[in-house]
PDB file of N, CA and C in Angstrom:
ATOM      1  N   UNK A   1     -60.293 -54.698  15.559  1.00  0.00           N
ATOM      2  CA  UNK A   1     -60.804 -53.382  15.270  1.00  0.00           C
ATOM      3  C   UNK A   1     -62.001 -53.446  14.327  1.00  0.00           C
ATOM      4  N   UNK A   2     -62.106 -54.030  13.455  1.00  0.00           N
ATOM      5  CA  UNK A   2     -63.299 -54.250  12.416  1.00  0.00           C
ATOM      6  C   UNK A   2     -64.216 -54.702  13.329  1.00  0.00           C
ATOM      7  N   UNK A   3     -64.394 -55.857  14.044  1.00  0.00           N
ATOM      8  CA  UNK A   3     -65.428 -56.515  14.785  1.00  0.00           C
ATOM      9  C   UNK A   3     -66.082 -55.043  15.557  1.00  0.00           C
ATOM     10  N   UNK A   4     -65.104 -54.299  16.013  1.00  0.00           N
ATOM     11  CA  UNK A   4     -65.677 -52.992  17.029  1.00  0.00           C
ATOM     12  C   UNK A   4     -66.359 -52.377  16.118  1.00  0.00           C
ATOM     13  N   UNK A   5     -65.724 -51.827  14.740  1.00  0.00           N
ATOM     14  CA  UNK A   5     -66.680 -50.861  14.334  1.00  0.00           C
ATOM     15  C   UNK A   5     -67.512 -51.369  13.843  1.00  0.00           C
ATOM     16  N   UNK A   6     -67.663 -52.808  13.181  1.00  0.00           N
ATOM     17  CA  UNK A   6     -69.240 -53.288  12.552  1.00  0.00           C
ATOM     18  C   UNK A   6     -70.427 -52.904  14.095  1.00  0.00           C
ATOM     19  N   UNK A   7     -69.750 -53.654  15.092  1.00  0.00           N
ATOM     20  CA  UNK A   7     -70.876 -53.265  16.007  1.00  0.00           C
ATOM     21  C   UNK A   7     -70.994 -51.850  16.620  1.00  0.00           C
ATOM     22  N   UNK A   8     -70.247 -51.150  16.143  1.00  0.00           N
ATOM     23  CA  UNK A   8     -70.478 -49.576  16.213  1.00  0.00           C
ATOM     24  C   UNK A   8     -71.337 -49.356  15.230  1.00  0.00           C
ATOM     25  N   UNK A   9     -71.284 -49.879  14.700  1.00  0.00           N
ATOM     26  CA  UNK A   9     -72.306 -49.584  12.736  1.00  0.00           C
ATOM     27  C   UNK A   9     -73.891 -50.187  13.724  1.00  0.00           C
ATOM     28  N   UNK A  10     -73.854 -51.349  13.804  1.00  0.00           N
ATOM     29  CA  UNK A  10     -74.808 -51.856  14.195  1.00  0.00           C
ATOM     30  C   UNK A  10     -75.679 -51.257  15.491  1.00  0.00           C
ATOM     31  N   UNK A  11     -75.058 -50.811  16.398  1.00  0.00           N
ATOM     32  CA  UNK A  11     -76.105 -49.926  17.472  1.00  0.00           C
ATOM     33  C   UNK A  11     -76.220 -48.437  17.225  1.00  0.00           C
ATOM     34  N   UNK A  12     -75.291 -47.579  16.127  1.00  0.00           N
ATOM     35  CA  UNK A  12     -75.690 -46.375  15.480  1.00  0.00           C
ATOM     36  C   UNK A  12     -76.925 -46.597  14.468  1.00  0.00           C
ATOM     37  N   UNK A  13     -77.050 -47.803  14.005  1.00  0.00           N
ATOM     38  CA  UNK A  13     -78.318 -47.990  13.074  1.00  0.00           C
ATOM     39  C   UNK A  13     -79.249 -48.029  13.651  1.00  0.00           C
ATOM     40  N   UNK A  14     -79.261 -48.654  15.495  1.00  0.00           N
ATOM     41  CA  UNK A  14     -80.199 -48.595  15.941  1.00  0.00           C
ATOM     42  C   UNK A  14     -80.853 -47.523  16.649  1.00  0.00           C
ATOM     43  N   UNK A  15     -80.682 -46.272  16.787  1.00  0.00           N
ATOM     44  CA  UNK A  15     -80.337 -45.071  16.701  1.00  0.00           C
ATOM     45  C   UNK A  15     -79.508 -44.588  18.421  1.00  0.00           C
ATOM     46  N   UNK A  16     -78.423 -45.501  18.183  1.00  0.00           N
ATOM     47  CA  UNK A  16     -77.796 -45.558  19.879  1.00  0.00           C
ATOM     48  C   UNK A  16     -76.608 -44.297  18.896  1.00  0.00           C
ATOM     49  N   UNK A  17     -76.574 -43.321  20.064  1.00  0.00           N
ATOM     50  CA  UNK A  17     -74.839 -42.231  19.691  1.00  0.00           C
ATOM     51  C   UNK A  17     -74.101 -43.039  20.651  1.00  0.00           C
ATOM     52  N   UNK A  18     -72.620 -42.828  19.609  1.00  0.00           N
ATOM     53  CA  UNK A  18     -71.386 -43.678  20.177  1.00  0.00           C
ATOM     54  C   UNK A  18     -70.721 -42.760  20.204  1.00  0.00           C
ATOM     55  N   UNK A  19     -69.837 -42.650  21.310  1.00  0.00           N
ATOM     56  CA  UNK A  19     -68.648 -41.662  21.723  1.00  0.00           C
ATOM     57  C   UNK A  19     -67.391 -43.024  21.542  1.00  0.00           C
ATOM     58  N   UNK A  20     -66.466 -42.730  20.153  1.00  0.00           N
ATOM     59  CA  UNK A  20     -65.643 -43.931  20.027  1.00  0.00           C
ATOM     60  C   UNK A  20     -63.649 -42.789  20.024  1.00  0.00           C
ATOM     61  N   UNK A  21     -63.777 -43.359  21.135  1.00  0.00           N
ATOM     62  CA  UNK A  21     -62.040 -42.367  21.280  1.00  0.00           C
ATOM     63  C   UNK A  21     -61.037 -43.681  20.243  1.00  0.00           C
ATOM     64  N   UNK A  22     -60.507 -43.076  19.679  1.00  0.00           N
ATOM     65  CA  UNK A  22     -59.789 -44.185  18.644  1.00  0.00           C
ATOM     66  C   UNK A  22     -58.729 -42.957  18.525  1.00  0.00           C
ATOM     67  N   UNK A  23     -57.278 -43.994  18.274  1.00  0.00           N
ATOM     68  CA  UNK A  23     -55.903 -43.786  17.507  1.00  0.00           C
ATOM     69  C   UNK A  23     -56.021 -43.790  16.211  1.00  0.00           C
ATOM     70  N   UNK A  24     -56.844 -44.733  15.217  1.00  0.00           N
ATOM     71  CA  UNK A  24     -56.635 -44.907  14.157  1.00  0.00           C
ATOM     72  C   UNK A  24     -57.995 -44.138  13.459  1.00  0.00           C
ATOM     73  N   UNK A  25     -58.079 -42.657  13.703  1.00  0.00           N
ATOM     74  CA  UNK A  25     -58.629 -41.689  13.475  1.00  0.00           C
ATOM     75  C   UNK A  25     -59.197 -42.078  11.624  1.00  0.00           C
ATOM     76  N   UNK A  26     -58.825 -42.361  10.628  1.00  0.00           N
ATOM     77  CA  UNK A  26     -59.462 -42.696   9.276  1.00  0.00           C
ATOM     78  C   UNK A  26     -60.322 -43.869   9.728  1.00  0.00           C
ATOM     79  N   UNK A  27     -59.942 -45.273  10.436  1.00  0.00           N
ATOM     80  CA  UNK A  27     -61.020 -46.359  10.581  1.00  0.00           C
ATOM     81  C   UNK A  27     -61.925 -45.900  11.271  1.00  0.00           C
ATOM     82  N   UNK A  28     -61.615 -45.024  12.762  1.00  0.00           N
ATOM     83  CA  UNK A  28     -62.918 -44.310  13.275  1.00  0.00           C
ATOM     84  C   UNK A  28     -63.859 -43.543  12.199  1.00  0.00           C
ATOM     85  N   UNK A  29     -63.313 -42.782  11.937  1.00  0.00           N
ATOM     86  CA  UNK A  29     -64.146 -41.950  10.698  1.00  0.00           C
ATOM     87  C   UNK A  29     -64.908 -42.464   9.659  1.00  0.00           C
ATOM     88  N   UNK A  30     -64.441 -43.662   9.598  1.00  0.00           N
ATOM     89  CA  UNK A  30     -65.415 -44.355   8.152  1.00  0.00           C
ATOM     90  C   UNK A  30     -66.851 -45.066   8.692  1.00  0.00           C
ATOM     91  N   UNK A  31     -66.722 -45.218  10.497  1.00  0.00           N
ATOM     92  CA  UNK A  31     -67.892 -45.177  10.756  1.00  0.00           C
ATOM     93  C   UNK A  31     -69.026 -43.787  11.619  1.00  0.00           C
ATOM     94  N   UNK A  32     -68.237 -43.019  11.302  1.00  0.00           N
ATOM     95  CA  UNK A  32     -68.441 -41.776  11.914  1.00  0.00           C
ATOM     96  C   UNK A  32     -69.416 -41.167  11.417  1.00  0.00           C
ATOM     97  N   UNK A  33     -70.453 -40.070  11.601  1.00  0.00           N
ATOM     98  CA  UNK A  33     -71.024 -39.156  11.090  1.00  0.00           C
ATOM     99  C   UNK A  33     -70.197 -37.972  11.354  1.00  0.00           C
ATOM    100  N   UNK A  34     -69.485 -37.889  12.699  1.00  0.00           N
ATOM    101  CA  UNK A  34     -68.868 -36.386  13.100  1.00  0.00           C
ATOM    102  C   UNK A  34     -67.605 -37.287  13.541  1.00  0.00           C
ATOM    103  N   UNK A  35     -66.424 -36.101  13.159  1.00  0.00           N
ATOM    104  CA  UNK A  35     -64.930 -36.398  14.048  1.00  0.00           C
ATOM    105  C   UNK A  35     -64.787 -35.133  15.116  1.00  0.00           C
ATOM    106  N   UNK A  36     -64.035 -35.313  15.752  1.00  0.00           N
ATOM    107  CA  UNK A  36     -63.365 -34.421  16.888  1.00  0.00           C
ATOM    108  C   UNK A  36     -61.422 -34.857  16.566  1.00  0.00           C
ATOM    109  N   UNK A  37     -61.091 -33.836  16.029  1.00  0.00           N
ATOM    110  CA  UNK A  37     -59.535 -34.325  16.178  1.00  0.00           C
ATOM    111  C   UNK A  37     -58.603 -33.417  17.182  1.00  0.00           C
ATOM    112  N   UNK A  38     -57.986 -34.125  18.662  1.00  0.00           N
ATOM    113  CA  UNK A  38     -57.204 -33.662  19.592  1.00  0.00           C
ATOM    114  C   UNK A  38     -56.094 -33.729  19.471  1.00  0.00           C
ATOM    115  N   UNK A  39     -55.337 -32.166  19.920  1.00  0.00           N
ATOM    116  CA  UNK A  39     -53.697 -32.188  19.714  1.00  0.00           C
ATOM    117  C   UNK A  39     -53.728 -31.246  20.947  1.00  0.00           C
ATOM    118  N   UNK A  40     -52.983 -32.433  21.571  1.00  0.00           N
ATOM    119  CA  UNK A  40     -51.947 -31.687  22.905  1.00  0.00           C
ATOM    120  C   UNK A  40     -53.360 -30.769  23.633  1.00  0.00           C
ATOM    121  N   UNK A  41     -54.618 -31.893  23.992  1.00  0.00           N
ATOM    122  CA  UNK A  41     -54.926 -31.433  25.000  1.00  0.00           C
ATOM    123  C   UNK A  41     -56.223 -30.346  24.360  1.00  0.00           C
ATOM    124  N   UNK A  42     -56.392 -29.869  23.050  1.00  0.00           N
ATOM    125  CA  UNK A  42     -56.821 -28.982  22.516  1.00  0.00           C
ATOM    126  C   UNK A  42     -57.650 -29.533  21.038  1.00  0.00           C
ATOM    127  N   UNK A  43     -58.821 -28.783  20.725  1.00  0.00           N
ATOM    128  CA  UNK A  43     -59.743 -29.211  19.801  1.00  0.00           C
ATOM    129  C   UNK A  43     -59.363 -28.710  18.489  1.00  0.00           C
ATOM    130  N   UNK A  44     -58.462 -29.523  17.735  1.00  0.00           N
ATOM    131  CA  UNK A  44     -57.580 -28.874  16.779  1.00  0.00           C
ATOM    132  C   UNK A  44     -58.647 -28.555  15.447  1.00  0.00           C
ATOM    133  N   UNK A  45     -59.625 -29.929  15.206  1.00  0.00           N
ATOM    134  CA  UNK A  45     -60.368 -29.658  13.997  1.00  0.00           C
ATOM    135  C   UNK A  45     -61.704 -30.546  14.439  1.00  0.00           C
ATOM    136  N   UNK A  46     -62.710 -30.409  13.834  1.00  0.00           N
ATOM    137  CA  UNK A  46     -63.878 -31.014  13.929  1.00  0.00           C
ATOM    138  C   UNK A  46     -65.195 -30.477  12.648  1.00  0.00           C
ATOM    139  N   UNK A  47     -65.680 -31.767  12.558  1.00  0.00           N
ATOM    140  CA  UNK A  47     -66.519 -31.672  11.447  1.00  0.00           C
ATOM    141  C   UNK A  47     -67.082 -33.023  11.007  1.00  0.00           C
ATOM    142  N   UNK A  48     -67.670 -32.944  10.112  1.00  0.00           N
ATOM    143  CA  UNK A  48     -68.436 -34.548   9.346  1.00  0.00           C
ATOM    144  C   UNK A  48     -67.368 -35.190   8.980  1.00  0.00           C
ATOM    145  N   UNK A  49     -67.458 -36.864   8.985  1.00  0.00           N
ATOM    146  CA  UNK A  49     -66.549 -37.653   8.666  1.00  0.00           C
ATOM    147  C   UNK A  49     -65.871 -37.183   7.355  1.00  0.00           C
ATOM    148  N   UNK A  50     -66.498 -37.506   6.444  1.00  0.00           N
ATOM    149  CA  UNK A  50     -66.063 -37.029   4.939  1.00  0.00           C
ATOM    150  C   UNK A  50     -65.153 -35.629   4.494  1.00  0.00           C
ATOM    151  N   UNK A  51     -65.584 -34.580   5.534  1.00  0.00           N
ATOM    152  CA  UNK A  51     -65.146 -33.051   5.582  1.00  0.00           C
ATOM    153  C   UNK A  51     -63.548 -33.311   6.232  1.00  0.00           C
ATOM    154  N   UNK A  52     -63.878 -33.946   7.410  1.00  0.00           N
ATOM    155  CA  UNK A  52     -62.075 -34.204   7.923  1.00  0.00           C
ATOM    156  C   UNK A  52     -61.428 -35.013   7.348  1.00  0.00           C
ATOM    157  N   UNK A  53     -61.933 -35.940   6.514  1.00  0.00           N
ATOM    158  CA  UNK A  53     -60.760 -36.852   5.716  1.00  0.00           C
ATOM    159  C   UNK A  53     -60.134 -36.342   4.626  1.00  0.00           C
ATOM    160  N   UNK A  54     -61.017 -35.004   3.866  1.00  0.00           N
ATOM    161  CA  UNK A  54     -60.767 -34.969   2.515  1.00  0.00           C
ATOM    162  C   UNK A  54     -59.914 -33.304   3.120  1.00  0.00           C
ATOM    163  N   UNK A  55     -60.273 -32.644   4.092  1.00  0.00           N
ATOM    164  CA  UNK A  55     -59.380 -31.083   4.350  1.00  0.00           C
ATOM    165  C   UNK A  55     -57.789 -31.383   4.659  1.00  0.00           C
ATOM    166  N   UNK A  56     -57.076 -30.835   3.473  1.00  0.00           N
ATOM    167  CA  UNK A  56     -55.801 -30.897   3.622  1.00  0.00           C
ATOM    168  C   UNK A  56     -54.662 -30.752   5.079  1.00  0.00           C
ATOM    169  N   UNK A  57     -55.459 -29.976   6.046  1.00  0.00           N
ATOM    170  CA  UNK A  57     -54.724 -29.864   7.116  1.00  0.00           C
ATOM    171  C   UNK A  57     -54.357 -31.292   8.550  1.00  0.00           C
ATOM    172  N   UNK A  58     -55.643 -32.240   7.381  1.00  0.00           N
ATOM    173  CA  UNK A  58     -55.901 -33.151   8.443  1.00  0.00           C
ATOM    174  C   UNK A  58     -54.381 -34.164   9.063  1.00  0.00           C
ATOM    175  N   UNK A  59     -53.999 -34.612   7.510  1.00  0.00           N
ATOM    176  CA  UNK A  59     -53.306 -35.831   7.921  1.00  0.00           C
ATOM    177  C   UNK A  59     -51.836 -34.764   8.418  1.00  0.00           C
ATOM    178  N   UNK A  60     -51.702 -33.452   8.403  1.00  0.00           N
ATOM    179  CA  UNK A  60     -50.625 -32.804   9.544  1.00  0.00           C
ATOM    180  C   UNK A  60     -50.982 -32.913  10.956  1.00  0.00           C
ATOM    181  N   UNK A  61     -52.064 -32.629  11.030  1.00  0.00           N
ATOM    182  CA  UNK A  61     -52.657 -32.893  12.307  1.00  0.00           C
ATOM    183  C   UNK A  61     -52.600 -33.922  12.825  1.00  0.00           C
ATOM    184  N   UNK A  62     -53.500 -34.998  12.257  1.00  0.00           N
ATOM    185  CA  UNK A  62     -53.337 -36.378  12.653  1.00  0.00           C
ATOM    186  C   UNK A  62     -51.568 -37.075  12.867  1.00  0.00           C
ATOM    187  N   UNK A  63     -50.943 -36.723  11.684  1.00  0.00           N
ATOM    188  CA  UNK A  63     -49.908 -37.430  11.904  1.00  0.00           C
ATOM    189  C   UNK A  63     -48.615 -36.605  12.629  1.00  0.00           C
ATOM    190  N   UNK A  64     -49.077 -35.302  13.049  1.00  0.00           N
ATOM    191  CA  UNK A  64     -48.135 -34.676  13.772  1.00  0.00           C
ATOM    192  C   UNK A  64     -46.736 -33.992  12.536  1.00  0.00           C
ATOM    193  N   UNK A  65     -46.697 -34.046  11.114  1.00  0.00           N
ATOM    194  CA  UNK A  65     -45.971 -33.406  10.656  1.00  0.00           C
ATOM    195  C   UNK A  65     -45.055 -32.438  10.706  1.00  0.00           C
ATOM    196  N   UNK A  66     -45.446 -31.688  11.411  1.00  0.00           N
ATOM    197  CA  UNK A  66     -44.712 -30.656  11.600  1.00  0.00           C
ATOM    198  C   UNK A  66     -44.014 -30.975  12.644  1.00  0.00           C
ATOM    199  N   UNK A  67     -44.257 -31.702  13.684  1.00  0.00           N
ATOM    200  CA  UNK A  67     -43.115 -32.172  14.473  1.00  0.00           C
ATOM    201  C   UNK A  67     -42.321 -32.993  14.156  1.00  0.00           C
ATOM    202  N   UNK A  68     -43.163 -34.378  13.636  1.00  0.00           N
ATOM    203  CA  UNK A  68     -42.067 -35.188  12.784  1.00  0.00           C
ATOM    204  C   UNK A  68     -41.461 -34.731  11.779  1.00  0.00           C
ATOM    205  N   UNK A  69     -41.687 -33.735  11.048  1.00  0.00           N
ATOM    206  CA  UNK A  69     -40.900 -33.813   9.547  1.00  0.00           C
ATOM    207  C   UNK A  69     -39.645 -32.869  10.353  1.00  0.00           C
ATOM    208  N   UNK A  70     -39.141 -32.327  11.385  1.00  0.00           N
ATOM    209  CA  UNK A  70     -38.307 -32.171  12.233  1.00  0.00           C
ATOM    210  C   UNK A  70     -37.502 -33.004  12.554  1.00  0.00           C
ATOM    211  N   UNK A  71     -37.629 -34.338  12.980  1.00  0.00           N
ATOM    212  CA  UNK A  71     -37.049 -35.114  13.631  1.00  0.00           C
ATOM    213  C   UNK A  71     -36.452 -36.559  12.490  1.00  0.00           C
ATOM    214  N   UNK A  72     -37.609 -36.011  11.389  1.00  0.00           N
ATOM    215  CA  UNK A  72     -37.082 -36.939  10.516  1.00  0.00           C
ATOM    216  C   UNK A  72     -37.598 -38.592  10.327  1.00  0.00           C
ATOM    217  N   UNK A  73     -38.910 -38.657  11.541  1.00  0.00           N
ATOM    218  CA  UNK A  73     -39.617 -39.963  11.999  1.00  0.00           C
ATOM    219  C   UNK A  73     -40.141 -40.185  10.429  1.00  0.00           C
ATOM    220  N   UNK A  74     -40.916 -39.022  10.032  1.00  0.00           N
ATOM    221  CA  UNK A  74     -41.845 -39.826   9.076  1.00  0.00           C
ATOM    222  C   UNK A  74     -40.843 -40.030   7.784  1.00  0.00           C
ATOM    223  N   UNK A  75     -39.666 -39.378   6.993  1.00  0.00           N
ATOM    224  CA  UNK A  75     -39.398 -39.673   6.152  1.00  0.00           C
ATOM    225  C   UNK A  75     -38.890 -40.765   6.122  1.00  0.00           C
ATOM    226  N   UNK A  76     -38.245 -41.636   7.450  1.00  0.00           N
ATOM    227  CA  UNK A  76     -37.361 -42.763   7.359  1.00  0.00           C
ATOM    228  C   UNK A  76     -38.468 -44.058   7.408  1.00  0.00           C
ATOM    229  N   UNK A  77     -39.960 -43.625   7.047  1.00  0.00           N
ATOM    230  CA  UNK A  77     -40.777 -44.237   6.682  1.00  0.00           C
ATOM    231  C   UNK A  77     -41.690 -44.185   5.411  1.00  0.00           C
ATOM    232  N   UNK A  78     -40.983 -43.381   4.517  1.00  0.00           N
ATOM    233  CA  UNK A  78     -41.046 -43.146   3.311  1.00  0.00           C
ATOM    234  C   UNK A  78     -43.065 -42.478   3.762  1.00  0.00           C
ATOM    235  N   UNK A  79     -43.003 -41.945   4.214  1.00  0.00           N
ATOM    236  CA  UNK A  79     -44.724 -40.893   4.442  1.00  0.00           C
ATOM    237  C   UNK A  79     -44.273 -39.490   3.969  1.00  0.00           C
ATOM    238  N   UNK A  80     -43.377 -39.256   4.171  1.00  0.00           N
ATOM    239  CA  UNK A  80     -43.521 -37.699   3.484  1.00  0.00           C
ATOM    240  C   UNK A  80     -43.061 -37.335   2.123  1.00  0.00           C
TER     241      UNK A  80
END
């Protein structure tokens, strides 16, 4: 994953736009200028890298909270 985004770094410097679909939505973002974050099909949040990492609604979104803190996934991983 690092090797991908250095050379994501490296052809955005060259002024190439990258469309990078990633799971691990914070490592995408740290080479990002803009995020797009999808839930169930739908454009839940979007904005500048920095704006979606730091807005409180993100890591519910990203990590699905409200469904997991239901089921009990994330606490038996000490995340919530």
């Amino acid at each position: 994953m690092d090797q991908t985004l250095s050379l994501i770094r490296d052809l955005n410097g060259c002024g190439l736009t990258v469309l990078l679909v990633e799971q691990n939505a914070r490592k995408a973002l740290q080479v990002a200028k803009r995020g797009y974050l999808l839930e169930t099909e739908r454009l839940a949040m979007s904005g500048t890298a920095a704006d979606l990492l730091e807005h409180p609604d993100f890591s519910h979104l990203y990590f699905g909270r409200r469904a997991c803190r239901r089921q009990g996934a994330l606490h038996s991983h000490g995340i919530v």
